[in-house]
C-alpha atoms as a PDB file:
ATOM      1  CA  UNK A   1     -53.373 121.845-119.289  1.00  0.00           C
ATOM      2  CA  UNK A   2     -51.697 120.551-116.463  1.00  0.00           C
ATOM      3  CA  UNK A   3     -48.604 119.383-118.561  1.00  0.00           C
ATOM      4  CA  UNK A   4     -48.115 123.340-120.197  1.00  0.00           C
ATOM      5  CA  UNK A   5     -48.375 124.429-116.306  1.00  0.00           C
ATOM      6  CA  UNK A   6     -45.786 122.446-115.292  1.00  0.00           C
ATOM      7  CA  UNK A   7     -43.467 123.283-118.247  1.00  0.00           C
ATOM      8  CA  UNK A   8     -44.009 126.997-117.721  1.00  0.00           C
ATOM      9  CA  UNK A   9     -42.737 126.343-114.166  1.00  0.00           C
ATOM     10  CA  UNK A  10     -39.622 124.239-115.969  1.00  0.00           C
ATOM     11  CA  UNK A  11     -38.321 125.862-118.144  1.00  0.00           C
ATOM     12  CA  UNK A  12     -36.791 129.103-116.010  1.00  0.00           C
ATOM     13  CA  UNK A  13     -35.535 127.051-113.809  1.00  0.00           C
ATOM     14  CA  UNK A  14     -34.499 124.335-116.241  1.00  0.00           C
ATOM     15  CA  UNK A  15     -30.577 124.719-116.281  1.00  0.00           C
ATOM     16  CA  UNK A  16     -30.317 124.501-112.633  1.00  0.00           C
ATOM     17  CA  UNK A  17     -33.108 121.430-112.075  1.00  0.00           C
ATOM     18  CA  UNK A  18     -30.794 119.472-114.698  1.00  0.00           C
ATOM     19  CA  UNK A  19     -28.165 120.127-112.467  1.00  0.00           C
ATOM     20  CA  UNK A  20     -29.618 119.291-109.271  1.00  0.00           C
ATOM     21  CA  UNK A  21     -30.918 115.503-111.026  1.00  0.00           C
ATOM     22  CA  UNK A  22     -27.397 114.976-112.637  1.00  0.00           C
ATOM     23  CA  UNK A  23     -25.546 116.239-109.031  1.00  0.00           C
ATOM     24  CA  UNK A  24     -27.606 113.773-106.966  1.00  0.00           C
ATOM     25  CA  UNK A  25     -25.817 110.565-105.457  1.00  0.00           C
ATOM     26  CA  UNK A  26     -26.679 107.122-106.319  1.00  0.00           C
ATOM     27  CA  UNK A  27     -29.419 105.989-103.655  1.00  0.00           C
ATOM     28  CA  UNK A  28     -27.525 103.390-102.528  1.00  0.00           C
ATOM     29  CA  UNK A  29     -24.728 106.249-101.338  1.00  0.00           C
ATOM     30  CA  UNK A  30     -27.151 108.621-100.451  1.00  0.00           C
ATOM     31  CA  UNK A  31     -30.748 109.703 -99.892  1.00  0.00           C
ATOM     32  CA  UNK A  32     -31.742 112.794-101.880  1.00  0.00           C
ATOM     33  CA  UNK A  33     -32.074 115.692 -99.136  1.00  0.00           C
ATOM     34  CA  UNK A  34     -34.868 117.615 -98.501  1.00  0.00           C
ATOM     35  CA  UNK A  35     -33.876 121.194 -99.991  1.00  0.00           C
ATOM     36  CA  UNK A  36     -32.998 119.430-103.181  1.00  0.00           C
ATOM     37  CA  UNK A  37     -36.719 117.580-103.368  1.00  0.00           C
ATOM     38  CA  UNK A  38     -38.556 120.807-102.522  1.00  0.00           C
ATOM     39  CA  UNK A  39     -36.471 122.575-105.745  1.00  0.00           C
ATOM     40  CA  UNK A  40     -37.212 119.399-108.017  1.00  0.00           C
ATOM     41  CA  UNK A  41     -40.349 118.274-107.187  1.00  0.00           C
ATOM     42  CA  UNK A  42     -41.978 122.625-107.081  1.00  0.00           C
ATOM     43  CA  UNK A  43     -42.345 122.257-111.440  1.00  0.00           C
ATOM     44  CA  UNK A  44     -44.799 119.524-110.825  1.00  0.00           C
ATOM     45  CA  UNK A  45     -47.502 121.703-109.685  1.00  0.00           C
ATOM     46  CA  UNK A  46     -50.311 122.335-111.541  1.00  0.00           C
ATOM     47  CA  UNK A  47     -53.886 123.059-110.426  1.00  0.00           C
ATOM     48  CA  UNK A  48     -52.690 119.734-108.583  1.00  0.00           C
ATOM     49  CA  UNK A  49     -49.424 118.485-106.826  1.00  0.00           C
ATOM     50  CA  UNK A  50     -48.126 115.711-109.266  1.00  0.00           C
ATOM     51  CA  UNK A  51     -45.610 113.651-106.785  1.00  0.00           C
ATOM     52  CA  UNK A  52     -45.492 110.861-108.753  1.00  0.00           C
ATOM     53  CA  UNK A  53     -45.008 112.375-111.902  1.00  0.00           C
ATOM     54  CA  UNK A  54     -42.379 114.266-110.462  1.00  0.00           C
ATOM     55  CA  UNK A  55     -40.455 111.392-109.147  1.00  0.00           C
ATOM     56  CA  UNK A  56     -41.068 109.113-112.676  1.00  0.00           C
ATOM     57  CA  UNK A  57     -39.519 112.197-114.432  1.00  0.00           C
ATOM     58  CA  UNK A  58     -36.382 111.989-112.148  1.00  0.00           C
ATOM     59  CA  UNK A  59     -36.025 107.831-111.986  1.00  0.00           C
ATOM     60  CA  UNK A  60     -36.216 107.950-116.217  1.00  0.00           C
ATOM     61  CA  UNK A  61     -33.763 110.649-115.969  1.00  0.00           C
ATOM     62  CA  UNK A  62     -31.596 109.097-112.830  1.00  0.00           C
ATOM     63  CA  UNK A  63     -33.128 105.520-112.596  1.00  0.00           C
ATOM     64  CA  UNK A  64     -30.137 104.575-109.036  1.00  0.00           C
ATOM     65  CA  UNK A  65     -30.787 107.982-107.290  1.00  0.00           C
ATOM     66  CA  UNK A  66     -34.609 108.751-107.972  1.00  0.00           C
ATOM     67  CA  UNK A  67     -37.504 105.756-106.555  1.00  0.00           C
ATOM     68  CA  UNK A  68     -41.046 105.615-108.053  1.00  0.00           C
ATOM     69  CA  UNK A  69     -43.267 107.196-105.560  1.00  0.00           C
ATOM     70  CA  UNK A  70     -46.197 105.393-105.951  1.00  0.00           C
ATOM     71  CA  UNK A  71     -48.739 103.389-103.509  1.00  0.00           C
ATOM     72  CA  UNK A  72     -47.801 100.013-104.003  1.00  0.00           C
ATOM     73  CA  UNK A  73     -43.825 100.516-103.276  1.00  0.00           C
ATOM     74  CA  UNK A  74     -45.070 102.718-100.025  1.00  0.00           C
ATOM     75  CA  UNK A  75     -47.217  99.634 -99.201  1.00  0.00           C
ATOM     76  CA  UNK A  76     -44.716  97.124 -99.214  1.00  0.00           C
ATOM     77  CA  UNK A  77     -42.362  99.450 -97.604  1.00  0.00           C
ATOM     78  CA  UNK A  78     -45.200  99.876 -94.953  1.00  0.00           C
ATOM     79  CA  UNK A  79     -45.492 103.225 -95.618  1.00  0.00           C
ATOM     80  CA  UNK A  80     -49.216 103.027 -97.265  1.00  0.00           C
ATOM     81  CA  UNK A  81     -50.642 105.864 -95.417  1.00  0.00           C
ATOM     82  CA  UNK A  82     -47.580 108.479 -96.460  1.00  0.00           C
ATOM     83  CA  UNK A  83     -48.601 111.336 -97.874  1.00  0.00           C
ATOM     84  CA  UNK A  84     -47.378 113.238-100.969  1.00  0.00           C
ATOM     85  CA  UNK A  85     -45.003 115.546-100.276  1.00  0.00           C
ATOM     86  CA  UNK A  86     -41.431 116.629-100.974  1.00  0.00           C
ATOM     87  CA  UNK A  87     -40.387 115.499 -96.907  1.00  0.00           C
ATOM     88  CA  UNK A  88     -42.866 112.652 -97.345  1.00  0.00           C
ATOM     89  CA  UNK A  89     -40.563 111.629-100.581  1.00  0.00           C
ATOM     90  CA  UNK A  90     -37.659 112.033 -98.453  1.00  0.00           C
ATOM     91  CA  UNK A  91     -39.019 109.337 -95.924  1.00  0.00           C
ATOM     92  CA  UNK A  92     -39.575 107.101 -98.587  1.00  0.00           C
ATOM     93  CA  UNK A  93     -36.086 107.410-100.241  1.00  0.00           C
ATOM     94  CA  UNK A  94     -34.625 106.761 -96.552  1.00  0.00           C
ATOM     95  CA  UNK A  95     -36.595 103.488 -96.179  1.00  0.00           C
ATOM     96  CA  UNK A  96     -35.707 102.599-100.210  1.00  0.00           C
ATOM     97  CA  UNK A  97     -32.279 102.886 -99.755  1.00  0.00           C
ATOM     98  CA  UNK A  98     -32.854 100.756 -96.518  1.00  0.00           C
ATOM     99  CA  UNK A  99     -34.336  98.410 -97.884  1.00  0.00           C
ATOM    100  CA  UNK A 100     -31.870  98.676-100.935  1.00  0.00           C
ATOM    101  CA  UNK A 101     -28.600  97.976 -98.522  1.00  0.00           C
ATOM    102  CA  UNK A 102     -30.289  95.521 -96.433  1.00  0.00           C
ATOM    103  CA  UNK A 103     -31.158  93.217 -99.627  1.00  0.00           C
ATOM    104  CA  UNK A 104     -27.984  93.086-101.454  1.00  0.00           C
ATOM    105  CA  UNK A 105     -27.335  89.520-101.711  1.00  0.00           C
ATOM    106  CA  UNK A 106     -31.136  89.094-102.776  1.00  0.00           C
ATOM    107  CA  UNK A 107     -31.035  91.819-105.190  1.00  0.00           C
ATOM    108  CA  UNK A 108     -27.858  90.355-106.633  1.00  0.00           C
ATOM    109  CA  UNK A 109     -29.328  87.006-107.212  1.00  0.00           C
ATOM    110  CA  UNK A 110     -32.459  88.701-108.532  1.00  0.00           C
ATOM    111  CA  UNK A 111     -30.327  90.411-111.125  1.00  0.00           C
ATOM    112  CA  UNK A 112     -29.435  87.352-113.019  1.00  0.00           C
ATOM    113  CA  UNK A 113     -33.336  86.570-113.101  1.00  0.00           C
ATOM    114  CA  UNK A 114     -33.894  90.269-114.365  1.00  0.00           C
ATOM    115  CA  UNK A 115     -31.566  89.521-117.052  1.00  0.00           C
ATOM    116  CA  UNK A 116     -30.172  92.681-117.407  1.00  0.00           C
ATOM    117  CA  UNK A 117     -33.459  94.501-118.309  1.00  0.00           C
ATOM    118  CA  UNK A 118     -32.939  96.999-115.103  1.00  0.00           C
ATOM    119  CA  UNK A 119     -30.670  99.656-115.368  1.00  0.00           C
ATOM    120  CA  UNK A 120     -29.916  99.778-111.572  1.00  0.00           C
ATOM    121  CA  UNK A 121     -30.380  98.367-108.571  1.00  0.00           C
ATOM    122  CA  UNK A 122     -32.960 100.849-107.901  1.00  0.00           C
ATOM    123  CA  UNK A 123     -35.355 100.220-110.405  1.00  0.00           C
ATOM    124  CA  UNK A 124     -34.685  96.716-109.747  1.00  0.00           C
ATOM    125  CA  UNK A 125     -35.907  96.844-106.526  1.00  0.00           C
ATOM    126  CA  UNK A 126     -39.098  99.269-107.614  1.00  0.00           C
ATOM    127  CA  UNK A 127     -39.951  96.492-109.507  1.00  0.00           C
ATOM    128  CA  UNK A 128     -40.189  94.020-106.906  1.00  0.00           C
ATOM    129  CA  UNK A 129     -41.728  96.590-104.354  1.00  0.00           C
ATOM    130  CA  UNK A 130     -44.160  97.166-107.142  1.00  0.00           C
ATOM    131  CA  UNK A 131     -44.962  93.301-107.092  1.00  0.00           C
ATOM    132  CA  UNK A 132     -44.663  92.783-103.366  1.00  0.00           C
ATOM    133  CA  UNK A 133     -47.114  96.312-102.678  1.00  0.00           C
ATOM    134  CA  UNK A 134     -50.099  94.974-105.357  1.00  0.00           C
END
């Protein structure tokens, strides 16, 4: 049920949401802003608000502009008690992409231990955030 909710809300809008996920700057250039967020993340609403959902859909789609937004990356961000909004995405994206610059040696080295398996240095670090936040 939920899933046919948010497609209804998709697929009018669908041209222009493509757009907006294949317009976005890499992460590491540029935090997402807030307009944009409200505009993708408003499909995602069902008889619930489905944040993460939302932002899985956009990292599979755009895996160095869109973060997972789940609990354990807020956690080891420091973030835990964030809420689960478009602005509260925003805030997270800002301290990702923080975190992202301030670790690029480390990410770097952790790249030849990831082997190749991450497409970006985004999901790269959602990995480890995932690790660090569990």
């Amino acid at each position: 049920e939920e899933a046919a909710l948010i497609v209804a809300k998709l697929l009018p809008v669908l041209g222009h949401w493509r757009t907006a996920v294949t317009d976005a700057r890499p992460l590491a250039e540029l935090p997402p802003d807030k307009a944009t967020l409200v505009f993708l993340f408003s499909p995602f609403k069902g008889t619930k608000c489905w944040p993460v959902w939302a932002s899985k859909t956009l990292h599979f789609l755009r895996p160095d502009a869109f973060p997972i937004f789940d609990s354990r990356a807020k956690r080891a961000l420091g973030m835990a008690t964030l809420g689960s909004s478009p602005a509260d995405y925003h805030r997270f994206c800002c301290a990702f992409r923080d975190a992202l610059v301030a670790n690029r040696d480390a990410l770097a080295a952790a790249r030849d231990i990831d082997g190749g398996e991450s497409p970006s240095d985004v999901k790269l670090l959602d990995k480890i955030l995932y690790q660090l936040g569990g």
